[in-house]
N, C-alpha and C. Protein backbone atom coordinates (compact mmCIF):
# COMPACT_ATOMS: atom_id res chain seq x y z
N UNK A 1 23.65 19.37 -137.23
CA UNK A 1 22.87 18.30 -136.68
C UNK A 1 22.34 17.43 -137.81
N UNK A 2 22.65 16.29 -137.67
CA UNK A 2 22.39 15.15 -138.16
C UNK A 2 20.52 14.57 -138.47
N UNK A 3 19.59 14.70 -139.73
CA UNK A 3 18.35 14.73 -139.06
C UNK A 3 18.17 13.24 -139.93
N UNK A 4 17.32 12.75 -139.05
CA UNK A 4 17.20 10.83 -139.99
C UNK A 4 15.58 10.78 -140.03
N UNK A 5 15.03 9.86 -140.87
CA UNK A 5 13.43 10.00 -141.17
C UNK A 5 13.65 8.48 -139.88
N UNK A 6 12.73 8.50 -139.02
CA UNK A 6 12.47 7.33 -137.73
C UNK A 6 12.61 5.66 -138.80
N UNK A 7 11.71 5.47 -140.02
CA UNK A 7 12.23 4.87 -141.19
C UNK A 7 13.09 4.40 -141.36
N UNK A 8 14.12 5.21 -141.62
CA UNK A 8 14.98 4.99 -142.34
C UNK A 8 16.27 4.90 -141.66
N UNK A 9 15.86 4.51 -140.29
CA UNK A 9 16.78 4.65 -139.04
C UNK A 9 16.38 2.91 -138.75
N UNK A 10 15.36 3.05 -138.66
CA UNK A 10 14.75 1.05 -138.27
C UNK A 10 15.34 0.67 -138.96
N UNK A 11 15.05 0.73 -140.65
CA UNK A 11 15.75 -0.13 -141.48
C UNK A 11 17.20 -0.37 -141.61
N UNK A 12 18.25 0.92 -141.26
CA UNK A 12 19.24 0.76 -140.86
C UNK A 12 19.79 -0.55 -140.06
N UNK A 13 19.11 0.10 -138.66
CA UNK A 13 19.16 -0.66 -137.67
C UNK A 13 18.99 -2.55 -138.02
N UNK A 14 17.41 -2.49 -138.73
CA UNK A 14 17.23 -4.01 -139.20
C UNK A 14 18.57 -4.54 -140.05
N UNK A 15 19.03 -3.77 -140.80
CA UNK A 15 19.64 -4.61 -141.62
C UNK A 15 21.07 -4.79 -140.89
N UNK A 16 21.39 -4.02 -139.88
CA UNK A 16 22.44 -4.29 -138.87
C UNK A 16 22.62 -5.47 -138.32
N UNK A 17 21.22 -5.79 -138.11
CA UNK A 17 21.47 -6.96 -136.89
C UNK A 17 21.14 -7.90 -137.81
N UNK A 18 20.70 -8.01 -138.94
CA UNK A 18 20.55 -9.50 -140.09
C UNK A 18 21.75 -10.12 -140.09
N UNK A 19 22.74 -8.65 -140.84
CA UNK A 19 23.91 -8.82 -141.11
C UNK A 19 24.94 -9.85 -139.96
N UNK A 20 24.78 -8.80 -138.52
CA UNK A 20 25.88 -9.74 -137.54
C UNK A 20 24.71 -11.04 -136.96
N UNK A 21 23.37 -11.26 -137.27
CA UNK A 21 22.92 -12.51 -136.81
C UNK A 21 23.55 -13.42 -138.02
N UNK A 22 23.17 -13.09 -139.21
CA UNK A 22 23.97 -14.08 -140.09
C UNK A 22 25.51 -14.50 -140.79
N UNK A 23 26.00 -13.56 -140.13
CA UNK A 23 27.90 -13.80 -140.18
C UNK A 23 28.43 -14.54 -138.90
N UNK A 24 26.79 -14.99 -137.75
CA UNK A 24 28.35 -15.13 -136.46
C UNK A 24 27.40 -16.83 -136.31
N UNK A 25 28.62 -17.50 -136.28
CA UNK A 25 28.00 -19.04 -136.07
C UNK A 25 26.70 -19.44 -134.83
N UNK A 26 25.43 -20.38 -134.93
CA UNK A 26 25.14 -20.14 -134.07
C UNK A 26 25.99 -21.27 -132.84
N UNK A 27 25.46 -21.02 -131.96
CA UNK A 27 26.16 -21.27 -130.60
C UNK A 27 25.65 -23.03 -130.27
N UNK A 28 24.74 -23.18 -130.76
CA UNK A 28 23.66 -24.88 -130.52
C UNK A 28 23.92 -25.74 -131.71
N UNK A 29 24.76 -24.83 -132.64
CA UNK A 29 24.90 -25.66 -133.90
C UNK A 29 26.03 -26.72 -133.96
N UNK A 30 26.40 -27.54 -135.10
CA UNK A 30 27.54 -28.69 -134.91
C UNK A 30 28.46 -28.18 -135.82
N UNK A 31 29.41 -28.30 -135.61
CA UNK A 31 30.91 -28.20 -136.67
C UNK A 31 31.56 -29.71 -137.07
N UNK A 32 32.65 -29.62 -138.19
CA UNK A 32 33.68 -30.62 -138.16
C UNK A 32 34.11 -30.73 -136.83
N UNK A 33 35.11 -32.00 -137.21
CA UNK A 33 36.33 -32.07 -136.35
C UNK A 33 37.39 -30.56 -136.62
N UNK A 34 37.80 -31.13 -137.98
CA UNK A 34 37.96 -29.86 -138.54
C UNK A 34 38.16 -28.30 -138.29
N UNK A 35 36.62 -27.64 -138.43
CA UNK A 35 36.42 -26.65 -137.82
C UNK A 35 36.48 -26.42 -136.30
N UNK A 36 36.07 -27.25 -135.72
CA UNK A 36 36.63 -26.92 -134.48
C UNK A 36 37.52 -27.25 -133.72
N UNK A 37 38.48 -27.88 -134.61
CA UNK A 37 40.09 -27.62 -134.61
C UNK A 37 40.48 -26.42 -134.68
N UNK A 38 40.36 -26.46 -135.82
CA UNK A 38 40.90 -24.82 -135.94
C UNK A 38 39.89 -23.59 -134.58
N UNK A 39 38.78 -23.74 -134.29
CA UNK A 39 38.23 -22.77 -133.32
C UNK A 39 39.04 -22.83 -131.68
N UNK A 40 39.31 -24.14 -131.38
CA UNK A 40 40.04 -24.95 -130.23
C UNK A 40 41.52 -23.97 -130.66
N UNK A 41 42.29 -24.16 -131.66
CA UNK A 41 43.58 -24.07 -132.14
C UNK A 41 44.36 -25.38 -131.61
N UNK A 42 43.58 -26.55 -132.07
CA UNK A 42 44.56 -27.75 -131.46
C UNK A 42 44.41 -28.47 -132.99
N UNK A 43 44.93 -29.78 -133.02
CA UNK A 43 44.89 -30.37 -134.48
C UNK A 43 43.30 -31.38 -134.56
N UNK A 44 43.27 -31.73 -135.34
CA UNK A 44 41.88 -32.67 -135.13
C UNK A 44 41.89 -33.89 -134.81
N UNK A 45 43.19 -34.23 -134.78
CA UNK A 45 43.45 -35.56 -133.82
C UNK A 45 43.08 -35.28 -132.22
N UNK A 46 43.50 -34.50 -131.96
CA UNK A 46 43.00 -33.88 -130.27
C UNK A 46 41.31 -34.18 -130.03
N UNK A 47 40.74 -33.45 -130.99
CA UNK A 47 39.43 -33.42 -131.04
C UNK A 47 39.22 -34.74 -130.94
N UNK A 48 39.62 -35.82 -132.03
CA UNK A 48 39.00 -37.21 -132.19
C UNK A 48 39.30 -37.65 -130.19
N UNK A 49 40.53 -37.58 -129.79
CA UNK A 49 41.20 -37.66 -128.75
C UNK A 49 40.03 -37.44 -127.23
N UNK A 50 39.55 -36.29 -127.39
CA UNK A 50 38.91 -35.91 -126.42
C UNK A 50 37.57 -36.49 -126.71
N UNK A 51 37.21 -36.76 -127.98
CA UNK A 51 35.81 -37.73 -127.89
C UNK A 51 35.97 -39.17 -127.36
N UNK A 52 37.19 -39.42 -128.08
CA UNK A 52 37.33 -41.18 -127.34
C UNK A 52 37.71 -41.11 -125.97
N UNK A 53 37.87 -40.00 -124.98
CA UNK A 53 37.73 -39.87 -123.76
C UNK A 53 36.81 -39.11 -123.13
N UNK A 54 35.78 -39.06 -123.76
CA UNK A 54 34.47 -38.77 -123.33
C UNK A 54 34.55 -37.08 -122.74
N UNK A 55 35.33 -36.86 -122.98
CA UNK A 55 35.13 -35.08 -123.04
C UNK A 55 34.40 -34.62 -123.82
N UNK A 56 33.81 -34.92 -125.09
CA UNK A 56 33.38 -34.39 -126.11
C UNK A 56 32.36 -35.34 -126.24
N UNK A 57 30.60 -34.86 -126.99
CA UNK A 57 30.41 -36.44 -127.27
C UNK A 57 30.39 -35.99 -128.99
N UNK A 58 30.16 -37.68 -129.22
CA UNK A 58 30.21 -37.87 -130.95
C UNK A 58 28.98 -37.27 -131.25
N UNK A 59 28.46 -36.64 -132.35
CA UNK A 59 27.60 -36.63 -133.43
C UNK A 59 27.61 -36.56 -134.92
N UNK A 60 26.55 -37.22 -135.40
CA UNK A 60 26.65 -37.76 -137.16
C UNK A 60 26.93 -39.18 -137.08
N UNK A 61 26.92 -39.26 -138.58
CA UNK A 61 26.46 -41.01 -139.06
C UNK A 61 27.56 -41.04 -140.00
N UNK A 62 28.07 -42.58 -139.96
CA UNK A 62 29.01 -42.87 -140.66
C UNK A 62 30.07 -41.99 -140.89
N UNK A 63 30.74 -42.02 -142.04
CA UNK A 63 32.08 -41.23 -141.84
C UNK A 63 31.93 -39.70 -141.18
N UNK A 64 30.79 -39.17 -141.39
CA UNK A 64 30.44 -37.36 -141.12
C UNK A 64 30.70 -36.91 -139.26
N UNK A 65 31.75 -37.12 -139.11
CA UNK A 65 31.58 -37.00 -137.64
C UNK A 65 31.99 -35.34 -137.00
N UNK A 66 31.13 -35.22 -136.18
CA UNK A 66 30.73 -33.74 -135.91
C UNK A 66 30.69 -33.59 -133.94
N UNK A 67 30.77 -32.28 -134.13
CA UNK A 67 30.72 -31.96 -132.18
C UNK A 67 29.79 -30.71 -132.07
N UNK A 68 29.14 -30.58 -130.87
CA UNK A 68 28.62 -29.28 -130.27
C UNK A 68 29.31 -28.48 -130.54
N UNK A 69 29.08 -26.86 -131.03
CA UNK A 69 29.86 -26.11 -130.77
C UNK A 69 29.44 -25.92 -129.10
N UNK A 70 28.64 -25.56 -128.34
CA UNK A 70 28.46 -25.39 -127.34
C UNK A 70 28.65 -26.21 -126.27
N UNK A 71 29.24 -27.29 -126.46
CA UNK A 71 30.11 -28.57 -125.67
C UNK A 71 31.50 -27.91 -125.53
N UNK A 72 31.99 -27.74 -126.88
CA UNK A 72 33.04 -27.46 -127.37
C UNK A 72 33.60 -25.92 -126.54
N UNK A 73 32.63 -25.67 -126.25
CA UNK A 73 32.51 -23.88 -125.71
C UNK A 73 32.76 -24.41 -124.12
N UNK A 74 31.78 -25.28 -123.68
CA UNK A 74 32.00 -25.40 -122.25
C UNK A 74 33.39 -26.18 -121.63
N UNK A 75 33.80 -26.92 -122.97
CA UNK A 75 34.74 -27.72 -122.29
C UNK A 75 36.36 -26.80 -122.30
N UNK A 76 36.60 -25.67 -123.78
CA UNK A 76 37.43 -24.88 -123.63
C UNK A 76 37.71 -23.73 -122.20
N UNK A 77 36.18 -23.79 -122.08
CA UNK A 77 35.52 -22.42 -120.86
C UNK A 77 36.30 -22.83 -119.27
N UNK A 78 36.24 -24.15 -119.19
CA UNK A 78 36.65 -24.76 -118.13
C UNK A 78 38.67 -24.54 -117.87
N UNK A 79 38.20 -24.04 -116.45
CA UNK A 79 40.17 -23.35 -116.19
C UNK A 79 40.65 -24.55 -116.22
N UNK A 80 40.23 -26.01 -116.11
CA UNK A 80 41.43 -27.10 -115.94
C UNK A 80 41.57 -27.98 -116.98
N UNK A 81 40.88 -27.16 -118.02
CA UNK A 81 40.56 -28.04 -119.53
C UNK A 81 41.38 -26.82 -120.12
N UNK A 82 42.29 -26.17 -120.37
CA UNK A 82 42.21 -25.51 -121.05
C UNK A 82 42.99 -26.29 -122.54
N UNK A 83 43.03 -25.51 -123.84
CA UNK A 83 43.26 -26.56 -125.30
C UNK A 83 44.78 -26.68 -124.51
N UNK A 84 45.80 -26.10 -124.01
CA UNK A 84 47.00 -27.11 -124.35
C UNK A 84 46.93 -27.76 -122.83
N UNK A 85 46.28 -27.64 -122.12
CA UNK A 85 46.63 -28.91 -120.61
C UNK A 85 45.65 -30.54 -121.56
N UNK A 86 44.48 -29.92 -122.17
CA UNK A 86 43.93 -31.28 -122.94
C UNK A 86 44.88 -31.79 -123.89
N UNK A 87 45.55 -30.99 -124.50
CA UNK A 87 46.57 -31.57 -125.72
C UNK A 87 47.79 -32.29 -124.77
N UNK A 88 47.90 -31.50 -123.84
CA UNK A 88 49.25 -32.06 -122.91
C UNK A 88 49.01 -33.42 -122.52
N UNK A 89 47.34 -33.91 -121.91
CA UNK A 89 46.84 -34.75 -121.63
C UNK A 89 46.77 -36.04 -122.58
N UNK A 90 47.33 -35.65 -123.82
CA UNK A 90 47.01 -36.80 -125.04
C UNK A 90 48.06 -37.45 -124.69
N UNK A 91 49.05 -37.40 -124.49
CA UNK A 91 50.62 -38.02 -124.84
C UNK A 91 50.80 -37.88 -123.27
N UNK A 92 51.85 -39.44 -123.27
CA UNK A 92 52.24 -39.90 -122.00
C UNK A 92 53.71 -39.17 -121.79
N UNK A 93 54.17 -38.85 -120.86
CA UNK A 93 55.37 -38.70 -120.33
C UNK A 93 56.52 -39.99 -120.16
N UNK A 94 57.39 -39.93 -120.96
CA UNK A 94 58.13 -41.48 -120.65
C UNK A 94 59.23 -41.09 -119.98
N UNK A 95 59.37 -41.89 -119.16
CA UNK A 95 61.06 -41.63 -118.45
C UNK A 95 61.62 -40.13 -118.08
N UNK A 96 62.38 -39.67 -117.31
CA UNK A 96 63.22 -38.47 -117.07
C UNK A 96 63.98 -38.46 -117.31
């Protein structure tokens, strides 16, 4: 049997949850285009794509342009948004 001082079990514990609070992005925060390209798995033209069609909104000033991750979360979350029916949605269909 395993015996732990109550101590030295908290501190364990504390430094557990520092660790995965500060390795996991928060959820209200903003990313690149960029980065949440790559989180989407679409290119960052898509991203620019879905802001100039109001799926996404803009944030940042001048060149620094940025998105919700938690926009970004709701709009992937959605069954009729999913990243390739939005990517499918960029480009027109010409002719048969």
């Amino acid at each position: 049997m395993i015996s732990l001082d109550v101590e030295a079990l908290r501190a364990l514990i504390r430094d557990a949850v520092r660790e995965a609070l500060s390795s996991s992005p928060r959820a209200d925060g903003y990313e690149s285009v960029t980065e949440a390209a790559k989180r989407a798995d679409v290119s960052p033209g898509t991203i620019r794509a879905w802001i100039k069609a109001g799926k996404l909104a803009r944030y940042g000033a001048g060149r620094c342009l940025r998105v919700k991750r938690s926009e970004l979360d709701t709009l992937l979350a959605s069954p009729a948004e999913s990243p390739e029916a939005l990517a499918r949605a960029r480009f027109k269909v010409v002719g048969q």
